[in-house]
Protein backbone atom coordinates (compact mmCIF):
# COMPACT_ATOMS: atom_id res chain seq x y z
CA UNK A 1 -64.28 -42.93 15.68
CA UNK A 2 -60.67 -42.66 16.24
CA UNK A 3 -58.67 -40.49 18.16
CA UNK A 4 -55.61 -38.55 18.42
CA UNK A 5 -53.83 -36.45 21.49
CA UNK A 6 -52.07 -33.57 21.54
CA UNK A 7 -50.02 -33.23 24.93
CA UNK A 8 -47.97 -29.51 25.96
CA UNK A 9 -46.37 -31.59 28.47
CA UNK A 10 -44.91 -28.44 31.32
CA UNK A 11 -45.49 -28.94 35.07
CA UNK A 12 -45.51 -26.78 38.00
CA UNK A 13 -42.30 -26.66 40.29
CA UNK A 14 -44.09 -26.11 43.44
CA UNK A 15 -47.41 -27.73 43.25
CA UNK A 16 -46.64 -30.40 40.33
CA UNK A 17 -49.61 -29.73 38.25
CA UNK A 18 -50.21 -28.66 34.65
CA UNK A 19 -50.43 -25.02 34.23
CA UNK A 20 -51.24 -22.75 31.20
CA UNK A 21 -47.95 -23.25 29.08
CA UNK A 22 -46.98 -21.59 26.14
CA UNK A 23 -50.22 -22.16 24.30
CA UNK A 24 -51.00 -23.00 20.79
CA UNK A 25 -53.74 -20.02 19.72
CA UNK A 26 -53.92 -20.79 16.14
CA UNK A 27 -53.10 -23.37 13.11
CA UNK A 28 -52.69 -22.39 9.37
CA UNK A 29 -52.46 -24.98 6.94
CA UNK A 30 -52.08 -24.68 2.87
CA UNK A 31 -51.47 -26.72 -0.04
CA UNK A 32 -50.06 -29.60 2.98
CA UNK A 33 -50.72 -33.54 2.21
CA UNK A 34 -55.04 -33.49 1.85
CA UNK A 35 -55.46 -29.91 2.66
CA UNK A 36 -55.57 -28.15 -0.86
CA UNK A 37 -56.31 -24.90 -0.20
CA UNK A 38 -55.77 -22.68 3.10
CA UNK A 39 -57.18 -23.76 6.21
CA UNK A 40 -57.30 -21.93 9.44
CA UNK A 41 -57.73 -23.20 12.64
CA UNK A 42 -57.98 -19.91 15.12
CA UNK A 43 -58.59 -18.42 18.48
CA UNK A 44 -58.54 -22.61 20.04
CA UNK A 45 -58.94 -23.03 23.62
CA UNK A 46 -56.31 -22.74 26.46
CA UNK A 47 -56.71 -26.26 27.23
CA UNK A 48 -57.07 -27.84 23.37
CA UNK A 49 -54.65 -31.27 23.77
CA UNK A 50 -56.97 -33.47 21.58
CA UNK A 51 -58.44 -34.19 18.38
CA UNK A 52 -61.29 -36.24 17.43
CA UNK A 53 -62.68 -37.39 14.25
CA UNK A 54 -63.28 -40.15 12.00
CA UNK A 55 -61.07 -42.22 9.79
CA UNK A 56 -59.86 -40.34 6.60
CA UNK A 57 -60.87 -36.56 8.30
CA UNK A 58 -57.14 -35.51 8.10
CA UNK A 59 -56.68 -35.16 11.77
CA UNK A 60 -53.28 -37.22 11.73
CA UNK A 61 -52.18 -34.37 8.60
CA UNK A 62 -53.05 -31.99 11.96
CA UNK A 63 -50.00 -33.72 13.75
CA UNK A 64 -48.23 -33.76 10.52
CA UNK A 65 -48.39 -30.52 9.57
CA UNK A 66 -47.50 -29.75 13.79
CA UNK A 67 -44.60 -32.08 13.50
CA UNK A 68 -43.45 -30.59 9.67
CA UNK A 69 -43.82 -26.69 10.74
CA UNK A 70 -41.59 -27.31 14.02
CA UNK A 71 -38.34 -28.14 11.88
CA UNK A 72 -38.75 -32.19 12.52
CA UNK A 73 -36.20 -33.88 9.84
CA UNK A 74 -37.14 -37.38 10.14
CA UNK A 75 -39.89 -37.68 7.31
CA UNK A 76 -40.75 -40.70 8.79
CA UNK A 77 -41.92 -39.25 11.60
CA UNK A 78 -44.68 -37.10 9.40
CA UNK A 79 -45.49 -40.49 7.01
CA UNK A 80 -43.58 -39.19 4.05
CA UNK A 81 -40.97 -40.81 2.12
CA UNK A 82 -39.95 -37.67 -0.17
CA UNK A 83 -40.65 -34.31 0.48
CA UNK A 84 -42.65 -34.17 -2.58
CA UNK A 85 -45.34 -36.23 -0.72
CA UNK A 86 -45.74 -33.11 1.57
CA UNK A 87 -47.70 -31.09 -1.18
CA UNK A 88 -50.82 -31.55 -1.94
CA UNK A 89 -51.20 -34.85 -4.58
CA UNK A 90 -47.66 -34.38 -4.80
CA UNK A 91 -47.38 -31.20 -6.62
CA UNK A 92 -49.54 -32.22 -9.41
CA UNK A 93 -52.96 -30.71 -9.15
CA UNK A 94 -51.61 -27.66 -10.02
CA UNK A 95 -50.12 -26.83 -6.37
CA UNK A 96 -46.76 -25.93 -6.15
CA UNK A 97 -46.08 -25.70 -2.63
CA UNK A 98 -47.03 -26.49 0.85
CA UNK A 99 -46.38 -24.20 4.03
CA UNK A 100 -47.51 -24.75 7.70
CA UNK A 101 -48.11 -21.88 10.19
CA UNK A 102 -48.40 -22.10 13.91
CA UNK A 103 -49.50 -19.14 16.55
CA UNK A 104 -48.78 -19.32 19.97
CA UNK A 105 -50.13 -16.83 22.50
CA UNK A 106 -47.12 -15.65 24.68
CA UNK A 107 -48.77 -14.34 28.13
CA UNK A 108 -46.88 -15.83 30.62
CA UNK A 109 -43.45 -14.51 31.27
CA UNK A 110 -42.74 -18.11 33.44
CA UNK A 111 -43.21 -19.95 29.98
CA UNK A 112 -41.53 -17.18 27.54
CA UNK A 113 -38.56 -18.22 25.40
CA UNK A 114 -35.52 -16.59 26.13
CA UNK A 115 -35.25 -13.31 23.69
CA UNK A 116 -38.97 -13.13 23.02
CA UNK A 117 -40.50 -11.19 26.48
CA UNK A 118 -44.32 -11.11 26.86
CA UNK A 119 -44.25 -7.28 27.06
CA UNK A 120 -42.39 -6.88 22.91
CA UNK A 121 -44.20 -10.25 21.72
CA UNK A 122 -47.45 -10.71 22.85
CA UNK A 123 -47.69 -13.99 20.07
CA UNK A 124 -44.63 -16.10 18.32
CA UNK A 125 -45.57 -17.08 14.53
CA UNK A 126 -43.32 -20.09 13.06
CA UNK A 127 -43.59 -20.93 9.26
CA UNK A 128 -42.17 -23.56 6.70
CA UNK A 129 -42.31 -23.69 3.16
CA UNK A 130 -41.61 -26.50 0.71
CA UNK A 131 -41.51 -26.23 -3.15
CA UNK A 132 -41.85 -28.77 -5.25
CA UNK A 133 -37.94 -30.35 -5.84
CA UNK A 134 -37.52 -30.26 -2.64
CA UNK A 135 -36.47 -26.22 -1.80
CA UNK A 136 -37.86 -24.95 1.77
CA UNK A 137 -38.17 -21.83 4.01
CA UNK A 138 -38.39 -20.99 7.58
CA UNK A 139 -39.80 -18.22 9.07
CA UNK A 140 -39.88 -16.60 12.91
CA UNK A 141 -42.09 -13.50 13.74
CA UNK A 142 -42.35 -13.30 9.78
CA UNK A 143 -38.57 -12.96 9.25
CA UNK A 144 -36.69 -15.49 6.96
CA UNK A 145 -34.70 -17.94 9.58
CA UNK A 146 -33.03 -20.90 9.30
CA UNK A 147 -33.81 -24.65 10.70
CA UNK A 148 -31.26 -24.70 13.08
CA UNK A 149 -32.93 -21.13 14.90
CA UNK A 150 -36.40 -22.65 14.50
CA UNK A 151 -35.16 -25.82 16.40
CA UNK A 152 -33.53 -23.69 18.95
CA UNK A 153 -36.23 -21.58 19.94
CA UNK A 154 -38.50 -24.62 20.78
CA UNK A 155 -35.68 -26.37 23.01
CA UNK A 156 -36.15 -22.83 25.08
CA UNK A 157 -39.79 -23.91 25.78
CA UNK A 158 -38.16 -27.63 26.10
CA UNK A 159 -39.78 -29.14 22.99
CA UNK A 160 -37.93 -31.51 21.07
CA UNK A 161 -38.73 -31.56 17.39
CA UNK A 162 -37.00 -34.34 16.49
CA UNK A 163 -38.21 -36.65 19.02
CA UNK A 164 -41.48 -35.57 19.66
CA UNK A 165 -43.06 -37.44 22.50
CA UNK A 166 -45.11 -34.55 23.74
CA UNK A 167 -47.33 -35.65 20.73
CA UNK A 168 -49.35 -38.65 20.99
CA UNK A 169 -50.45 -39.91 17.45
CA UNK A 170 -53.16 -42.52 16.63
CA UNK A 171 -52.08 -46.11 17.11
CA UNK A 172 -49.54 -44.82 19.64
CA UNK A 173 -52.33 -44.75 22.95
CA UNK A 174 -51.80 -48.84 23.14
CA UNK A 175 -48.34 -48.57 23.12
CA UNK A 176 -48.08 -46.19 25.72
CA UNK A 177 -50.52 -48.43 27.79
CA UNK A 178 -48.03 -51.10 27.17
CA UNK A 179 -45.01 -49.23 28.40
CA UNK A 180 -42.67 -50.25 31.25
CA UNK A 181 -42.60 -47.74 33.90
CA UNK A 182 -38.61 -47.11 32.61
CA UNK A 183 -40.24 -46.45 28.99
CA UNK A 184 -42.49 -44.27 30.38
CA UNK A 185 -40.48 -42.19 32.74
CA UNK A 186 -38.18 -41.88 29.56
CA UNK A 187 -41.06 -40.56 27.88
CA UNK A 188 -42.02 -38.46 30.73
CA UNK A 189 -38.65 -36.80 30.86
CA UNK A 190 -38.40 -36.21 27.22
CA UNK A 191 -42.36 -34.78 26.92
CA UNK A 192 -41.04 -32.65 30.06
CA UNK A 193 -38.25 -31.14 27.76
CA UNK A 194 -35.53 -32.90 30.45
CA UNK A 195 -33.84 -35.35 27.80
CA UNK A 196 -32.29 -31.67 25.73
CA UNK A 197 -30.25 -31.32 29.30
CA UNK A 198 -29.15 -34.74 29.27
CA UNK A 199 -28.02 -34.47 25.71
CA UNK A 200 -26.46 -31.67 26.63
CA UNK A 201 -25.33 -32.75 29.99
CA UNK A 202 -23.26 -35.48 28.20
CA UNK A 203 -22.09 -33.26 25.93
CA UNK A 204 -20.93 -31.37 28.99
CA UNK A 205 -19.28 -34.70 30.51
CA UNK A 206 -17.72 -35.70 26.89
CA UNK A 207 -16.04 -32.29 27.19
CA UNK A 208 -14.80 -32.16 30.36
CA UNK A 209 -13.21 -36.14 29.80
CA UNK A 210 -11.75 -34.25 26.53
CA UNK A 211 -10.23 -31.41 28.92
CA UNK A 212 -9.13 -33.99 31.04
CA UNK A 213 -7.01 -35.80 28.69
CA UNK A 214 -5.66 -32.59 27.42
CA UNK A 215 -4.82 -31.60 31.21
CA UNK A 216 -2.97 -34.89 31.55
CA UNK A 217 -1.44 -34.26 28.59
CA UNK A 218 -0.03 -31.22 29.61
CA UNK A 219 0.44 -32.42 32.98
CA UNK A 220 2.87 -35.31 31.34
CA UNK A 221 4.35 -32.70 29.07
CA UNK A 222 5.59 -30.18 31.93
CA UNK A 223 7.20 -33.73 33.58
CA UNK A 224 8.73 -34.82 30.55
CA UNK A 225 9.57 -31.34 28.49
CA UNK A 226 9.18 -28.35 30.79
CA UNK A 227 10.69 -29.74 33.90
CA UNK A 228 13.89 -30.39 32.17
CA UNK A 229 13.74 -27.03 30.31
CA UNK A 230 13.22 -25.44 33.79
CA UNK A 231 16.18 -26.89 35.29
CA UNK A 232 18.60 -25.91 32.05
CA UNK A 233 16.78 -22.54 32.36
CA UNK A 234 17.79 -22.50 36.00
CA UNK A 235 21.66 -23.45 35.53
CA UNK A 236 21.61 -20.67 32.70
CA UNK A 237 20.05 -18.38 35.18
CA UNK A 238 23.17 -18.78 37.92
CA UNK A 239 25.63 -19.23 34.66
CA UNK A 240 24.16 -15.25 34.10
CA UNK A 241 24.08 -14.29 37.78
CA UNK A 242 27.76 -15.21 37.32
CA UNK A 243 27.81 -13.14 34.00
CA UNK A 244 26.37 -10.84 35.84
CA UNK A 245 28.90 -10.41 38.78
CA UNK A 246 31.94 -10.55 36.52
CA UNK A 247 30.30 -7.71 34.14
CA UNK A 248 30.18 -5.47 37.20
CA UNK A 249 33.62 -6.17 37.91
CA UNK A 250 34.38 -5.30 34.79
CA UNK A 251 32.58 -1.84 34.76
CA UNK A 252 34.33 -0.73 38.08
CA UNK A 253 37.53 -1.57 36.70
CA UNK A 254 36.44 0.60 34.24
CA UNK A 255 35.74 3.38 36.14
CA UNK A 256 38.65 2.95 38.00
CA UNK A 257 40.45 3.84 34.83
CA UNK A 258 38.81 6.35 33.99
CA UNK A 259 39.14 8.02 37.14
CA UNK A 260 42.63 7.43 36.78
CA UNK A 261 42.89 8.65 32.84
CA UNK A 262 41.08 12.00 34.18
CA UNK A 263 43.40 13.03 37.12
CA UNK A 264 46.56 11.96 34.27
CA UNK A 265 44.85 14.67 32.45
CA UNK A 266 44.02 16.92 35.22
CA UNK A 267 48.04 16.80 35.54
CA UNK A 268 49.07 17.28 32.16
CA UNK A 269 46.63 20.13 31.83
CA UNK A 270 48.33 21.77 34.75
CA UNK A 271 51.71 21.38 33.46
CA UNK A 272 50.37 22.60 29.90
CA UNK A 273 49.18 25.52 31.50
CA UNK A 274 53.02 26.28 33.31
CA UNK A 275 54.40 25.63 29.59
CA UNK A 276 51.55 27.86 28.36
CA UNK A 277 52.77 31.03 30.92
CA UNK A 278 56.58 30.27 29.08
CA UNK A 279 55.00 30.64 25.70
CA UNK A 280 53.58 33.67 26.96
CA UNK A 281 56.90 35.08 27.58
CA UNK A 282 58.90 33.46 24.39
CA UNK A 283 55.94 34.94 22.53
CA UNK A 284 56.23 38.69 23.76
CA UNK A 285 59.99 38.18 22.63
CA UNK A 286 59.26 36.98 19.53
CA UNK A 287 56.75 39.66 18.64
CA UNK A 288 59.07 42.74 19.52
CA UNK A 289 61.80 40.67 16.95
CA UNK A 290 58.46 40.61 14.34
CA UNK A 291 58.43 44.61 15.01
CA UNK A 292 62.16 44.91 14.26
CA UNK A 293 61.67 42.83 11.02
CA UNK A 294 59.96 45.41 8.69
CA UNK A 295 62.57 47.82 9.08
CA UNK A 296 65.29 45.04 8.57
CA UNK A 297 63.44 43.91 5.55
CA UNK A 298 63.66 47.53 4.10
CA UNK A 299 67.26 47.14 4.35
CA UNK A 300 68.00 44.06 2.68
CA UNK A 301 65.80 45.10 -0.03
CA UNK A 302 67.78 48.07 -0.43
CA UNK A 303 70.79 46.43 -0.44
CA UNK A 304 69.43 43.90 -2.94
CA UNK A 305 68.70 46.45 -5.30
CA UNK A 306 72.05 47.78 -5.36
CA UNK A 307 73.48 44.95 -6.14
CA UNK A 308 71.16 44.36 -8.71
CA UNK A 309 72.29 47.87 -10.35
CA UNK A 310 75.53 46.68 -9.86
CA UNK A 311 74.95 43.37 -11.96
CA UNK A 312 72.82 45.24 -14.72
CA UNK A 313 75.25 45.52 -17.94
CA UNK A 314 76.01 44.20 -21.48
CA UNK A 315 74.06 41.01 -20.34
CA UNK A 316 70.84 42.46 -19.25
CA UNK A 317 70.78 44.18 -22.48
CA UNK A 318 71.89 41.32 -24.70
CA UNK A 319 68.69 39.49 -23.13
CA UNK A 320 66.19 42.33 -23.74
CA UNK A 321 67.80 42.14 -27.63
CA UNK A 322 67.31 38.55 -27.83
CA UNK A 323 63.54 39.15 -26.88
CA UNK A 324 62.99 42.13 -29.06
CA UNK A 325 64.60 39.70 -31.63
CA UNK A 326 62.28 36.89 -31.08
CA UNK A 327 59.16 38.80 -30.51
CA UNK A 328 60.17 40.70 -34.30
CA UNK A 329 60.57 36.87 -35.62
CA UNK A 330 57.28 36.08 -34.70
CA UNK A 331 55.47 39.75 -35.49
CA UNK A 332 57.52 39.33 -39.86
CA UNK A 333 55.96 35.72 -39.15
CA UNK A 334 52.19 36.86 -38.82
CA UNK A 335 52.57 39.77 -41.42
CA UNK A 336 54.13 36.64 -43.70
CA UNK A 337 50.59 35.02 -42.64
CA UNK A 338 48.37 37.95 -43.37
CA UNK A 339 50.20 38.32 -46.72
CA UNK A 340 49.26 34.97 -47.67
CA UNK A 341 45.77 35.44 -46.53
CA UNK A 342 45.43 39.01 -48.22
CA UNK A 343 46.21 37.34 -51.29
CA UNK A 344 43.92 34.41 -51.01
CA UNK A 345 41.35 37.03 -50.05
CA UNK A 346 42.32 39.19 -53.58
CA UNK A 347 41.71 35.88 -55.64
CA UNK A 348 38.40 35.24 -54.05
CA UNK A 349 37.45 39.27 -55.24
CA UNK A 350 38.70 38.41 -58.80
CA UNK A 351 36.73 35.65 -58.71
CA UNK A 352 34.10 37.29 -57.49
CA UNK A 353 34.18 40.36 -60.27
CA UNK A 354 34.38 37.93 -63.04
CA UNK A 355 31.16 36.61 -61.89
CA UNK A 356 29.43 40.12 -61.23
CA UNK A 357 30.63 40.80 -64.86
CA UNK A 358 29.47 38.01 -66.53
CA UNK A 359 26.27 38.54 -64.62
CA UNK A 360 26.14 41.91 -65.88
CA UNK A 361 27.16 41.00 -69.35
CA UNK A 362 23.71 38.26 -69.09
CA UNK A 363 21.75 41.21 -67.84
CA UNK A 364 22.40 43.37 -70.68
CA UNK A 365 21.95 40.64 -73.10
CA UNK A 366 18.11 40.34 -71.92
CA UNK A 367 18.12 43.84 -72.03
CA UNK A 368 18.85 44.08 -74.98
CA UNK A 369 16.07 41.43 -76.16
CA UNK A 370 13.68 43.13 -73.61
CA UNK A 371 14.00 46.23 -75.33
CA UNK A 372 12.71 45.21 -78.76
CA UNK A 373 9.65 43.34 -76.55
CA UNK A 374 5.99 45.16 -76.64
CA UNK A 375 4.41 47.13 -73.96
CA UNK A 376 3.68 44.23 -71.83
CA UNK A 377 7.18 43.68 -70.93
CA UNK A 378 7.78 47.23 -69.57
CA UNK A 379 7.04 46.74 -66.13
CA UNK A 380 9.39 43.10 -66.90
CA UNK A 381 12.41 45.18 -68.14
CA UNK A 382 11.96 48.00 -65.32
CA UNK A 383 12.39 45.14 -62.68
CA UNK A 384 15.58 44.01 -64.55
CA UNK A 385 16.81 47.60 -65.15
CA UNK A 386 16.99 47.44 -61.29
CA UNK A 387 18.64 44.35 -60.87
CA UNK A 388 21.19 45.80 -63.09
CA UNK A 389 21.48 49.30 -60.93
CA UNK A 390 21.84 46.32 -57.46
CA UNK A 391 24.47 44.90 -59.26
CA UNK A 392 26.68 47.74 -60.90
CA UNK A 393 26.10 48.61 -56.81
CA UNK A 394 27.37 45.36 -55.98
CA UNK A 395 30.46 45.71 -58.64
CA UNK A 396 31.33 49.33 -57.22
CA UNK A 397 31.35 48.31 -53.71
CA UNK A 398 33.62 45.11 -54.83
CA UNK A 399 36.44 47.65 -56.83
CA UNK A 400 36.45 49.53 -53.46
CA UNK A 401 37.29 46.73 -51.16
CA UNK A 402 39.42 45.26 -53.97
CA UNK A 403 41.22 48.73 -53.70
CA UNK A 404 41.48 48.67 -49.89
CA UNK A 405 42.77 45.22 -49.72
CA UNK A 406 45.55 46.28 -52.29
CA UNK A 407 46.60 49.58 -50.29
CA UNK A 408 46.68 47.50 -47.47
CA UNK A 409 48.96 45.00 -48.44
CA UNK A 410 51.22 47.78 -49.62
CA UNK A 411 51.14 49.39 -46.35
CA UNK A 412 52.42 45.99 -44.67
CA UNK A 413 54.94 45.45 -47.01
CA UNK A 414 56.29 48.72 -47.19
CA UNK A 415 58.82 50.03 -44.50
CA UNK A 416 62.07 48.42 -42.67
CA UNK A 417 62.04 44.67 -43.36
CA UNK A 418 62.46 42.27 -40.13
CA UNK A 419 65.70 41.07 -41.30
CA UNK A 420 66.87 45.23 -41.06
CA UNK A 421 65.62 45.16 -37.20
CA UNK A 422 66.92 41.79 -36.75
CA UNK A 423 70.66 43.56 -38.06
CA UNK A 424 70.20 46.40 -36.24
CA UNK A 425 69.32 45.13 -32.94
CA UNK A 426 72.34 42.58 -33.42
CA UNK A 427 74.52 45.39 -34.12
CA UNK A 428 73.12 47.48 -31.17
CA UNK A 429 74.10 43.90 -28.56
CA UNK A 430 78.05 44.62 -30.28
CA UNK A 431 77.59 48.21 -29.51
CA UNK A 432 76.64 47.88 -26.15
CA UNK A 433 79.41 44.65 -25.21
CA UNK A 434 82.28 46.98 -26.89
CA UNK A 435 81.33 49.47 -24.54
């Protein structure tokens, strides 16, 4: 008979002793290393930390399976050199995949991870799955997690997965035996969850020896960069104190000026308003000579005109008979124009009556062939009977305008001829210079 321990290594701060720690309740095992099917181990006792059996019962695939569902990533550490070797005959009996589930009974709030109270969860289920190639799960409370949040969550209750000393296999009882009391005070302190702070204690140290160097980086930079900034910044700071001071020089000289520009105006206002009161006055005078002005306009008007009538004679009248003469030059020039276009207008009618007659001339032809035609060309000769009636229509009204167009151009031609009122004004300019 071999045998095979199972430690929850948590002690007491006042009294040193082992109390009830975050207990393992239960242990689900299926299709893992020689357990084919599903296996439960439930409802174990509070103080189960061992297991006994012979060689070959699978109590080290226990540990395994412990070690495998707690996110441990050194195969080694479960005796597997692929994951493959996990599942059940490696995958080949007709088992696909291996998971692991572990139930511990949360009821004390002193061992309770942080986030998971006794009160909202009164037991904490952790899961892993692993396919065949190599594809895994993890689950908390049921929910799909990740191996870094399954890892986590046992560092809260100070287990360390990946160096799990608060496990002691088979073969390992000797060796602990064996141990130096340094060994086992290492061991101690890493069963006791201790060795996560010092990890993370010298992760804490490495940190601060990184925030030193930056410190006395920046410590050297403000001696070698800053400083001298600070003193340029401080020679450009009097330089604009300076600035300063002369600007506000400046700005009273400034107002002095235009203090100065205003009582210049003030002045000048003043003496525009004494030149203003003379305006006043000029302005009365020259309004009463504006009064005068109508009635001396009247009489320079008046005067004009008489001397116009004076200055009307032979030459006034010569000029009216030179327009007259010019305006009768350009009214023979227009009749000469509508002549012209009278007559273009009288060859256009010809033309156009030698076409209504020869159109008439065709109508009576077919007429006359219509005529001799049997009764089925009535209704064809009526319709051309009144195309002939439209068009002796269209003849008649073409004599008449033909007829006006002719009386007109008589009319225009008829009468005194420009050249007689181009005489007769001439000899009416003689007339009037003789006399």
């Amino acid at each position: 008979v071999t045998v095979s321990v199972l430690y929850w290594w948590s002690f007491e701060p006042t009294t040193g002793s082992l109390p009830a720690a975050m207990r393992l309740k239960a242990i689900v095992i299926d299709g893992f290393k020689s357990y084919a099917h599903r296996q439960e181990l439930g409802d174990l006792d509070p103080h189960f930390n061992a297991i006994t059996g012979l060689n070959g019962s699978g109590k080290s695939n226990i540990f395994d399976a412990i070690c495998f569902v707690m996110g441990i990533s050194n195969l080694k550490k479960v005796r597997a050199e692929d994951p493959s070797e996990l599942i059940y005959k490696n995958g080949h009996a007709g088992i696909q995949r291996a998971s692991v589930t572990i139930e511990f009974a949360n009821d004390d709030p002193r061992t309770a991870p942080t986030g998971y109270p006794c009160e909202q969860f009164a037991t904490i289920t952790v899961s892993r799955q692993i396919l065949t190639g190599g594809r895994q799960k993890f689950f908390l409370n049921g929910k799909v997690s990740d191996q870094s949040k399954v890892k986590q969550f046992f560092h809260a209750v100070s287990l360390n997965v990946d160096n799990p000393h608060f496990l002691v296999l088979q073969g390992t009882v000797h060796k602990l035996v064996n141990m130096r009391p340094q060994e086992i005070l290492g061991m101690l302190e890493e069963a006791a969850g201790t060795r996560v702070f010092d990890a993370r204690r010298r992760n804490a140290e490495n940190m601060m020896l990184g925030k030193e160097r930056k410190v006395k980086q920046l410590n050297e930079t403000l001696d070698t960069e800053i400083g001298p900034m600070l003193l340029q910044m401080k020679d450009a700071q009097d330089a604009y104190a300076k600035y300063v001071a002369i600007v506000d020089g400046l700005e009273a000289q400034r107002k002095f000026r235009t203090a100065h520009a205003f009582w210049e105006a003030q002045r000048r206002l003043d003496q525009a308003a004494a030149s203003r009161a003379d305006l006043g006055a000029q302005l009365k005078t020259a309004q009463a000579t504006l009064q005068q002005l109508p009635a001396m306009r009247k009489d320079a008007e008046a005067r004009e005109e008489d001397t116009q009538l004076k200055m009307r004679g032979p030459q006034e009248r010569l000029r009216i008979a030179e327009e007259d003469s010019s305006r009768l030059r350009k009214e023979k020039m227009a009749a000469a124009t509508r002549v012209k276009a009278a007559k273009k207008q009288i060859e256009t009618l010809v033309k156009q009556r030698d076409t209504v007659t020869k159109e008439q001339q065709q109508v009576a032809e077919k007429l006359a062939s219509f005529a001799q035609s049997s009764e089925d060309r009535q209704e064809a000769f009526r319709k051309l009977a009144e195309e002939r009636d439209d068009a002796d229509a269209d003849v008649t009204k073409l004599k008449e305008s033909l007829r006006l167009q002719r009386s007109g151009v008589r009319a225009g031609l008829g009468g005194m001829t420009l050249e007689e009122e181009h005489a007769s004004l001439k000899r009416e300019i003689l007339r009037c210079e003789e006399g």
